[in-house]
PDB file of N, CA and C in Angstrom:
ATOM      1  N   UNK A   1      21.709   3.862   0.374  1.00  0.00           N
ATOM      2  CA  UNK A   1      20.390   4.440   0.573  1.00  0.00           C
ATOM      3  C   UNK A   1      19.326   3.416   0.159  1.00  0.00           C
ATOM      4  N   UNK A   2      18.768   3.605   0.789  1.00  0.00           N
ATOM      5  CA  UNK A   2      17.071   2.066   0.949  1.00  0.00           C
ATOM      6  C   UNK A   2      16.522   2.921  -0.143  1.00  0.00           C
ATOM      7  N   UNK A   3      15.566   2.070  -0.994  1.00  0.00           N
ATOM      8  CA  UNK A   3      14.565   2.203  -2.415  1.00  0.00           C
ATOM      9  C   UNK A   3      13.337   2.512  -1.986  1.00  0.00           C
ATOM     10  N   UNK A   4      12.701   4.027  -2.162  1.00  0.00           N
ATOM     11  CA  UNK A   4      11.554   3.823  -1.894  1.00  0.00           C
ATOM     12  C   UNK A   4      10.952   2.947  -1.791  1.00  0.00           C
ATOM     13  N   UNK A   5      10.552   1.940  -2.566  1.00  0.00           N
ATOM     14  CA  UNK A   5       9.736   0.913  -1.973  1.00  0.00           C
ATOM     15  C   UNK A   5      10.182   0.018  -0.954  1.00  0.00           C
ATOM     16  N   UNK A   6      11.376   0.206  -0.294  1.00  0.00           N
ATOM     17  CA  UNK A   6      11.553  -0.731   0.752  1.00  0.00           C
ATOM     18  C   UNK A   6      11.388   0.583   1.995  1.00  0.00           C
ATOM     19  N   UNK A   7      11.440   1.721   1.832  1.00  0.00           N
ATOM     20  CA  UNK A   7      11.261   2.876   3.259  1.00  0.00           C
ATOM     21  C   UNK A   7       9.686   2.426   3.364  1.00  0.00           C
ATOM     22  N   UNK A   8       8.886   2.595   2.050  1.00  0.00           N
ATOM     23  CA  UNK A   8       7.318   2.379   1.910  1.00  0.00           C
ATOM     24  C   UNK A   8       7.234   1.353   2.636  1.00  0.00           C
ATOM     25  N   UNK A   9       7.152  -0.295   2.663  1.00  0.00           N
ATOM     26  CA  UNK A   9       6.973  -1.275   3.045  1.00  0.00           C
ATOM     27  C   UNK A   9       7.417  -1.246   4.435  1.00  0.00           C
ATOM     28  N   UNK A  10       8.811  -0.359   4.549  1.00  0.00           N
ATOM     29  CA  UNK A  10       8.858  -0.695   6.287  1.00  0.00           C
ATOM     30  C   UNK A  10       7.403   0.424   6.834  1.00  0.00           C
ATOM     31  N   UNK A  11       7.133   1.312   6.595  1.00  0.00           N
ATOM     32  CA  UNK A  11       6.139   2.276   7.274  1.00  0.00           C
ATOM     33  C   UNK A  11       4.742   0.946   7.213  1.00  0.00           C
ATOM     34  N   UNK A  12       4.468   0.493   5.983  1.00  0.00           N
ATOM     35  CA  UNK A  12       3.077   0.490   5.469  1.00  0.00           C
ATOM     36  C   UNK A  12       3.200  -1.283   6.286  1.00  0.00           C
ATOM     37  N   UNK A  13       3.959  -2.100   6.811  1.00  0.00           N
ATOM     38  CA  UNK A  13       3.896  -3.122   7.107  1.00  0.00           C
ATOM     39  C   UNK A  13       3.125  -3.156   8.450  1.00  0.00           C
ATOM     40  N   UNK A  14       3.621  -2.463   9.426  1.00  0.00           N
ATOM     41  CA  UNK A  14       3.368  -2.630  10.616  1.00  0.00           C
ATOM     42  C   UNK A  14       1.411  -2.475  10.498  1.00  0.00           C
ATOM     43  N   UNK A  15       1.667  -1.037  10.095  1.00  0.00           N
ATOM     44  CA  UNK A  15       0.003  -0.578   9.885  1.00  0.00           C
ATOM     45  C   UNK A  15      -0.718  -1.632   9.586  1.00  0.00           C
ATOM     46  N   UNK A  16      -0.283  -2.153   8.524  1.00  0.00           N
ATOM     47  CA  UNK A  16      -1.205  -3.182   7.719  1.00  0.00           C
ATOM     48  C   UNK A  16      -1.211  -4.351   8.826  1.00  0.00           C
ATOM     49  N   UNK A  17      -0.449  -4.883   9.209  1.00  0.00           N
ATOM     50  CA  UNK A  17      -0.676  -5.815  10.653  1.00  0.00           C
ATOM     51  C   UNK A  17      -1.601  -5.143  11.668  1.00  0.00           C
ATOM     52  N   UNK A  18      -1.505  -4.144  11.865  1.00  0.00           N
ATOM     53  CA  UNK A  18      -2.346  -4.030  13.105  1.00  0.00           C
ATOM     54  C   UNK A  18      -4.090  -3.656  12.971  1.00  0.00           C
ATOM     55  N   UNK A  19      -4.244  -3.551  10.952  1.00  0.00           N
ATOM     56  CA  UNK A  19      -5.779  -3.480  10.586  1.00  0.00           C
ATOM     57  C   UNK A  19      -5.915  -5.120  10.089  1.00  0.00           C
ATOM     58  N   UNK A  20      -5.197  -6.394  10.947  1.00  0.00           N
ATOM     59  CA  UNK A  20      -5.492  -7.259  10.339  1.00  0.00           C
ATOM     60  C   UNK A  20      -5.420  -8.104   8.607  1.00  0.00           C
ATOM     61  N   UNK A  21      -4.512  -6.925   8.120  1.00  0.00           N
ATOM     62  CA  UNK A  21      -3.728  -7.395   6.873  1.00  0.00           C
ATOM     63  C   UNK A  21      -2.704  -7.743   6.870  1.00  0.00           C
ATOM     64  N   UNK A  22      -1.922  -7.978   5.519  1.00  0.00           N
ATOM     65  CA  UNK A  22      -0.666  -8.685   5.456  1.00  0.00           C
ATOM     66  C   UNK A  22      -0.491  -7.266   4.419  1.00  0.00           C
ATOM     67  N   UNK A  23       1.017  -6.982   4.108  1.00  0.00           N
ATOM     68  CA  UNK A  23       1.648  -6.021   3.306  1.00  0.00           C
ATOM     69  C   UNK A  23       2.030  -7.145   1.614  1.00  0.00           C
ATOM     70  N   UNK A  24       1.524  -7.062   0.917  1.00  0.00           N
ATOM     71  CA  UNK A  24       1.651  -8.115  -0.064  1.00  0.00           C
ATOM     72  C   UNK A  24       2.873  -7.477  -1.276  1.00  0.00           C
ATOM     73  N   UNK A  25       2.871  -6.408  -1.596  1.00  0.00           N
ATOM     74  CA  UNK A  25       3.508  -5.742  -2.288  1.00  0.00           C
ATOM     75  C   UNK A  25       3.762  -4.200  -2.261  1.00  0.00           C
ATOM     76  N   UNK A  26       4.777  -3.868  -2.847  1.00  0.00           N
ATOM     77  CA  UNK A  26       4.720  -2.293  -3.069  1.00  0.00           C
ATOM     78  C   UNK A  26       5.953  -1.941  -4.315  1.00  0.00           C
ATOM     79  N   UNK A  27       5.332  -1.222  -5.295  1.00  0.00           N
ATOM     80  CA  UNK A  27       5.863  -0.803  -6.450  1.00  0.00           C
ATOM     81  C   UNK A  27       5.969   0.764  -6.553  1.00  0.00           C
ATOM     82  N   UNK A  28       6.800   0.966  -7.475  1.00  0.00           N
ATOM     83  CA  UNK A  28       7.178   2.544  -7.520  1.00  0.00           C
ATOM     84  C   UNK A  28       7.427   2.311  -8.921  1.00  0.00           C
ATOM     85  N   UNK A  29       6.441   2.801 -10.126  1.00  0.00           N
ATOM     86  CA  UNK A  29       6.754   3.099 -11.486  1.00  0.00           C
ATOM     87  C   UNK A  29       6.321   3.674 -12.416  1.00  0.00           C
ATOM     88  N   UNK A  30       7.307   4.149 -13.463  1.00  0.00           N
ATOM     89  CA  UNK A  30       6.703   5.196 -14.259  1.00  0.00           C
ATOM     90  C   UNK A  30       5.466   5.068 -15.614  1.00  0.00           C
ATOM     91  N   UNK A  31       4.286   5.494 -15.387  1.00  0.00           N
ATOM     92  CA  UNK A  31       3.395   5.331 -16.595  1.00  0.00           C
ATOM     93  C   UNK A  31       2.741   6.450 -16.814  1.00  0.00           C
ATOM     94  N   UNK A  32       3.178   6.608 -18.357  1.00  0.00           N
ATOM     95  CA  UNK A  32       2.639   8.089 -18.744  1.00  0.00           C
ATOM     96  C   UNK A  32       3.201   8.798 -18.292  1.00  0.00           C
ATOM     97  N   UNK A  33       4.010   9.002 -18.003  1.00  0.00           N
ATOM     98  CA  UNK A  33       5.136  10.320 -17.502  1.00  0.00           C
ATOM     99  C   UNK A  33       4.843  10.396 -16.059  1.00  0.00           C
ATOM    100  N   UNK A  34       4.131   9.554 -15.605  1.00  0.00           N
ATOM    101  CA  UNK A  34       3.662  10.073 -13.531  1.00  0.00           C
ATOM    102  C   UNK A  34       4.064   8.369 -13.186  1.00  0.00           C
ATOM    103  N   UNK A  35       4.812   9.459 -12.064  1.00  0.00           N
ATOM    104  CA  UNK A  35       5.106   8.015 -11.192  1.00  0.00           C
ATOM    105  C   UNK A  35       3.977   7.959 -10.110  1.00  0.00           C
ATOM    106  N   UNK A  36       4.080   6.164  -9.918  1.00  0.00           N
ATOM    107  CA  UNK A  36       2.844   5.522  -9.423  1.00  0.00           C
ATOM    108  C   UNK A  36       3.320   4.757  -7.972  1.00  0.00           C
ATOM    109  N   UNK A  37       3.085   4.946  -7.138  1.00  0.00           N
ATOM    110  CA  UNK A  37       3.539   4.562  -5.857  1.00  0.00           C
ATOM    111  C   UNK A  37       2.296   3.228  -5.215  1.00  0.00           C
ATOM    112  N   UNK A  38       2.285   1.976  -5.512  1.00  0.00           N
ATOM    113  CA  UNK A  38       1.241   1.645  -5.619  1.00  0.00           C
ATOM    114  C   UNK A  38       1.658   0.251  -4.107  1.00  0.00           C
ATOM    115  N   UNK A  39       0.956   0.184  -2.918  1.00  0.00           N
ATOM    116  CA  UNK A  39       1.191  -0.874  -1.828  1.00  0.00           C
ATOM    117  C   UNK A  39      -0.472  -1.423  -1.887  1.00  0.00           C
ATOM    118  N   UNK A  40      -0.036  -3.062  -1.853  1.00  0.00           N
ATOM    119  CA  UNK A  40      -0.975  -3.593  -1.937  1.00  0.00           C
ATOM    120  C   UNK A  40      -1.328  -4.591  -0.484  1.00  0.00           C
ATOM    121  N   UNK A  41      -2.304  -4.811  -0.559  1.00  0.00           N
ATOM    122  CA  UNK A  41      -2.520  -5.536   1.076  1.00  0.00           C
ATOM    123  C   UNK A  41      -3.600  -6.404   0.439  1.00  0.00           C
ATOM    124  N   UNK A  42      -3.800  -7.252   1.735  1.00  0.00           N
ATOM    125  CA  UNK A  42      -4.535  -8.515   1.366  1.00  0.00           C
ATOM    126  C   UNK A  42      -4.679  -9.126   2.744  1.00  0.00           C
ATOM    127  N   UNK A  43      -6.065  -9.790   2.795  1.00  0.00           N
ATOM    128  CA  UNK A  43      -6.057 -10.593   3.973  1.00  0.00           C
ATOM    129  C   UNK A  43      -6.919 -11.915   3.600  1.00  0.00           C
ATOM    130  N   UNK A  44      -6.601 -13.182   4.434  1.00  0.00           N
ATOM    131  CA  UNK A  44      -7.630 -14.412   4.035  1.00  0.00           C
ATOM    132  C   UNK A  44      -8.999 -14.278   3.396  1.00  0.00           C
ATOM    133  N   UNK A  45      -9.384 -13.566   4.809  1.00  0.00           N
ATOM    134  CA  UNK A  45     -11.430 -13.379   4.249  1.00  0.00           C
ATOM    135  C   UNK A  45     -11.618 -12.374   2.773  1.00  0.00           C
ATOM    136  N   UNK A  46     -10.591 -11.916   2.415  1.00  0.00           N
ATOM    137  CA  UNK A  46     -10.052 -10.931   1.209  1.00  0.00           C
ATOM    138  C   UNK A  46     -10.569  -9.365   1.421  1.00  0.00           C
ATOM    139  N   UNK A  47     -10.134  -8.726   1.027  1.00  0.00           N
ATOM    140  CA  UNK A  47     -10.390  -7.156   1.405  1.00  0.00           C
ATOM    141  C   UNK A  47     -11.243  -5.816   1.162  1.00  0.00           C
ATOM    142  N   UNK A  48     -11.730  -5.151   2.256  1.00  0.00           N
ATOM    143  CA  UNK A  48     -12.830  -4.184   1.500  1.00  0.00           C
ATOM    144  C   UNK A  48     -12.125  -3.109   1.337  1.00  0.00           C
ATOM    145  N   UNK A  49     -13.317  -2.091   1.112  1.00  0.00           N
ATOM    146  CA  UNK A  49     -12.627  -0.758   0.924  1.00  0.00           C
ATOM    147  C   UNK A  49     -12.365  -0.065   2.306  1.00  0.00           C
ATOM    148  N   UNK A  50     -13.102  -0.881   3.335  1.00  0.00           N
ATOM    149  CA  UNK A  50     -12.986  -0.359   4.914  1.00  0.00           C
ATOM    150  C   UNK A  50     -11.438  -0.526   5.254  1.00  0.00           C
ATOM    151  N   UNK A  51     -11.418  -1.795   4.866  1.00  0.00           N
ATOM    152  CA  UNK A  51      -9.707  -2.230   5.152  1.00  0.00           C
ATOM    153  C   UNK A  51      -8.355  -1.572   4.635  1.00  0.00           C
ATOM    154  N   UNK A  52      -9.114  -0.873   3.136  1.00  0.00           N
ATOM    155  CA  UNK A  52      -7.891  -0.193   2.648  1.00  0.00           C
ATOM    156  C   UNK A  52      -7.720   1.477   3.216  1.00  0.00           C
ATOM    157  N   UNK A  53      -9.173   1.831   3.621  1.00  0.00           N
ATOM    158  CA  UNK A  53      -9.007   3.364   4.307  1.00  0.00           C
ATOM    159  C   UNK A  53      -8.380   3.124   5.438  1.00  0.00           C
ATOM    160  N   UNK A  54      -8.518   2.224   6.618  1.00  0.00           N
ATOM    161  CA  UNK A  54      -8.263   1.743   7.843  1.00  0.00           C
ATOM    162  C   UNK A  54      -6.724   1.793   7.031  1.00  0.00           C
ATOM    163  N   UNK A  55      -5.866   1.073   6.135  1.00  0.00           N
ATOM    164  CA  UNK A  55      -4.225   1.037   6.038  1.00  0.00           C
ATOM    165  C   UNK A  55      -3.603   2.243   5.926  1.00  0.00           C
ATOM    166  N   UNK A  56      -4.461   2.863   4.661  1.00  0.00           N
ATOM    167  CA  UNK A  56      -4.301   3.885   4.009  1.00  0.00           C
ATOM    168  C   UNK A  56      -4.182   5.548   5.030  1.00  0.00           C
ATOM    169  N   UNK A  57      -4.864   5.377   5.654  1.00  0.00           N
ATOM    170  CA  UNK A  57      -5.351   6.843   6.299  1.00  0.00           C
ATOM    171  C   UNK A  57      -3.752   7.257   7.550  1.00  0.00           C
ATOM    172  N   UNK A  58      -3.422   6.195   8.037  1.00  0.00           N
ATOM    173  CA  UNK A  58      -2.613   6.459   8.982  1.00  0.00           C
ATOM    174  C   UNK A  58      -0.796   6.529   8.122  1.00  0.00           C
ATOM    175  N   UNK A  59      -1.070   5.915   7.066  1.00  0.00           N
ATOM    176  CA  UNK A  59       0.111   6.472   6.040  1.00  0.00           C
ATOM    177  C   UNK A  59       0.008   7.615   5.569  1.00  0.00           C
ATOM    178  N   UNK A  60      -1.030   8.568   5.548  1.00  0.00           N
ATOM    179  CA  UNK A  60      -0.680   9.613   4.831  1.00  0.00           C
ATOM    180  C   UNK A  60      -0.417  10.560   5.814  1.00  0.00           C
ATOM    181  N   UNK A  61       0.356  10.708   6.471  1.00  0.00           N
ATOM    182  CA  UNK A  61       0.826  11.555   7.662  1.00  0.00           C
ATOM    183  C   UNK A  61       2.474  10.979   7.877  1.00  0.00           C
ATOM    184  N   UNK A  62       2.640   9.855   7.289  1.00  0.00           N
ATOM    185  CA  UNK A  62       3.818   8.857   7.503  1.00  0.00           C
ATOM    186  C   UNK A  62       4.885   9.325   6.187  1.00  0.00           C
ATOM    187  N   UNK A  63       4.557   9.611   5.164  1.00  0.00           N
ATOM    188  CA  UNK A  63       5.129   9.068   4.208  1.00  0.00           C
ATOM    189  C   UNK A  63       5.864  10.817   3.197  1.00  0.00           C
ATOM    190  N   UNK A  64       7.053  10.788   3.053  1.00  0.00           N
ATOM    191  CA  UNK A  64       6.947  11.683   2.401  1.00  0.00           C
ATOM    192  C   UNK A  64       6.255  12.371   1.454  1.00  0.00           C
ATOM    193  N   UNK A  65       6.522  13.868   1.290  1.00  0.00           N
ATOM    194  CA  UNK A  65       5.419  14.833   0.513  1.00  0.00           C
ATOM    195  C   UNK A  65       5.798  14.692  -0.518  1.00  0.00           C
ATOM    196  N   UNK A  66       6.912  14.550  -1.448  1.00  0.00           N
ATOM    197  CA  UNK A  66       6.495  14.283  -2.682  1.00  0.00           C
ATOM    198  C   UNK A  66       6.197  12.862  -3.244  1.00  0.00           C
ATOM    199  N   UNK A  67       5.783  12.286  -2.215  1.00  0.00           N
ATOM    200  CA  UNK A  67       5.117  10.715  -2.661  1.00  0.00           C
ATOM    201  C   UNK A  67       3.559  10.884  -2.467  1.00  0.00           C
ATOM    202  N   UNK A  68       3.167  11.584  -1.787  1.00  0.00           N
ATOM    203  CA  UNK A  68       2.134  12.180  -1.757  1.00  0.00           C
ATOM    204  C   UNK A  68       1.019  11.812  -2.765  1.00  0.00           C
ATOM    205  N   UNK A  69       1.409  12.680  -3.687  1.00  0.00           N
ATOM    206  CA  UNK A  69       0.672  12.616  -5.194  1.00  0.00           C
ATOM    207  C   UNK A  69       0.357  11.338  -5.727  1.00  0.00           C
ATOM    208  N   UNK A  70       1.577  10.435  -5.443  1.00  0.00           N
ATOM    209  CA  UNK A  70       1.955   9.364  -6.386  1.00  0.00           C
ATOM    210  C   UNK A  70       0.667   8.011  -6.065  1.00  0.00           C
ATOM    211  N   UNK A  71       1.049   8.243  -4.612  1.00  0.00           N
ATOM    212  CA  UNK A  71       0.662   7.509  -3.699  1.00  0.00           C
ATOM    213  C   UNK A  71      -1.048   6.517  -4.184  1.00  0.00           C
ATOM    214  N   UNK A  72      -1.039   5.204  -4.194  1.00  0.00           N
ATOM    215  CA  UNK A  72      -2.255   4.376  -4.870  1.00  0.00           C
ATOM    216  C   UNK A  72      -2.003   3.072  -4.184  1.00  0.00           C
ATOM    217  N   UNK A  73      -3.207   2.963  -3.469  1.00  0.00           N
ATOM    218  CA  UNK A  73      -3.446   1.877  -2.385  1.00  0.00           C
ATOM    219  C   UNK A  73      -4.565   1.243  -3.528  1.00  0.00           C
ATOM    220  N   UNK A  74      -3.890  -0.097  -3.630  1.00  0.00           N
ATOM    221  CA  UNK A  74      -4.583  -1.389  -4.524  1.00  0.00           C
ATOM    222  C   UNK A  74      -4.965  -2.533  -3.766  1.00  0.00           C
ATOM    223  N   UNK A  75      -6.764  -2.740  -3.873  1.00  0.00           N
ATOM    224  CA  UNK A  75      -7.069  -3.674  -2.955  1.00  0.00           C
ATOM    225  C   UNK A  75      -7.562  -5.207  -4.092  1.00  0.00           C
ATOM    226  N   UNK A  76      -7.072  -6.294  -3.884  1.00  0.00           N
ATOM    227  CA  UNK A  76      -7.095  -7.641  -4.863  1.00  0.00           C
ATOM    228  C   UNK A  76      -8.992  -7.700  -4.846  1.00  0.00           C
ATOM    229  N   UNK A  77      -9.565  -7.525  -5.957  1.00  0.00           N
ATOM    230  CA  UNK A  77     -10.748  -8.080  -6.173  1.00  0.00           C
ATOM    231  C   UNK A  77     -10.932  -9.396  -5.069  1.00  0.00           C
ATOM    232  N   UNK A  78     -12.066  -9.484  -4.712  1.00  0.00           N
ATOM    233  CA  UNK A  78     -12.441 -10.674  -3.839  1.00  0.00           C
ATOM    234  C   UNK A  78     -11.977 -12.162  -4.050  1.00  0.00           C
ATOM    235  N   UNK A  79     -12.055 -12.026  -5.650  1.00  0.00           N
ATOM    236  CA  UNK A  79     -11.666 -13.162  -6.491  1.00  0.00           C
ATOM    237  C   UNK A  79     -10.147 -13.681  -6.532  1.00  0.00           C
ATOM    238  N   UNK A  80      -9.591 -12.887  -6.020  1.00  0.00           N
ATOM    239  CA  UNK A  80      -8.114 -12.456  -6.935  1.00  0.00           C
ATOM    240  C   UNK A  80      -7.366 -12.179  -5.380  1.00  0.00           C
ATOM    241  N   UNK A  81      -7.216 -12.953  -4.032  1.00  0.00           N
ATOM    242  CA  UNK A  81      -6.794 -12.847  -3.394  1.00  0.00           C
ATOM    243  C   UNK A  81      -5.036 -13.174  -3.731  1.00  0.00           C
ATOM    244  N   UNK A  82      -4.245 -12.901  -2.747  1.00  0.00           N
ATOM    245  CA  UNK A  82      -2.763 -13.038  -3.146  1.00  0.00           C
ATOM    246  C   UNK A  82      -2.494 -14.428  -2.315  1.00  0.00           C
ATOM    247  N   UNK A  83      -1.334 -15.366  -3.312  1.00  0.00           N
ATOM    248  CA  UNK A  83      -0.889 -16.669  -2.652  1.00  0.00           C
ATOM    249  C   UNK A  83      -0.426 -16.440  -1.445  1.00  0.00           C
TER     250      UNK A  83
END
């Protein structure tokens, strides 16, 4: 059986290509007793918040319901783009 974060990354990859991002990461872990479902994206010119609703919006129809909750789309400060 595939690890949530690799079912996550296959859904959240394509999306993220076709709003002109790259899929940079995706984590699944526990803090404070709540798990945190967290996919990160990134692109050259670096990323707004337009870019993360544009990834974000068409995953939440994609992705199972009890990830739902968990679920936290992280966009890299302007500064802080990914290698």
């Amino acid at each position: 059986m595939a690890k949530v974060t690799e079912l996550v990354a296959a859904l959240a990859a394509p999306i993220a290509e076709q709003n002109g991002c790259t899929l940079w990461d995706v984590e699944y872990v526990r803090e404070a007793g709540q798990w945190f479902l967290r996919v990160y994206i990134d692109k050259p010119e670096g990323i707004s918040i337009n870019d993360c609703e544009a990834v974000s919006r068409p995953t939440r129809w994609t992705r199972p319901t009890p990830l739902r909750e968990a679920m936290c789309w992280r966009c890299p400060p302007p500064a802080q783009t990914a290698p």
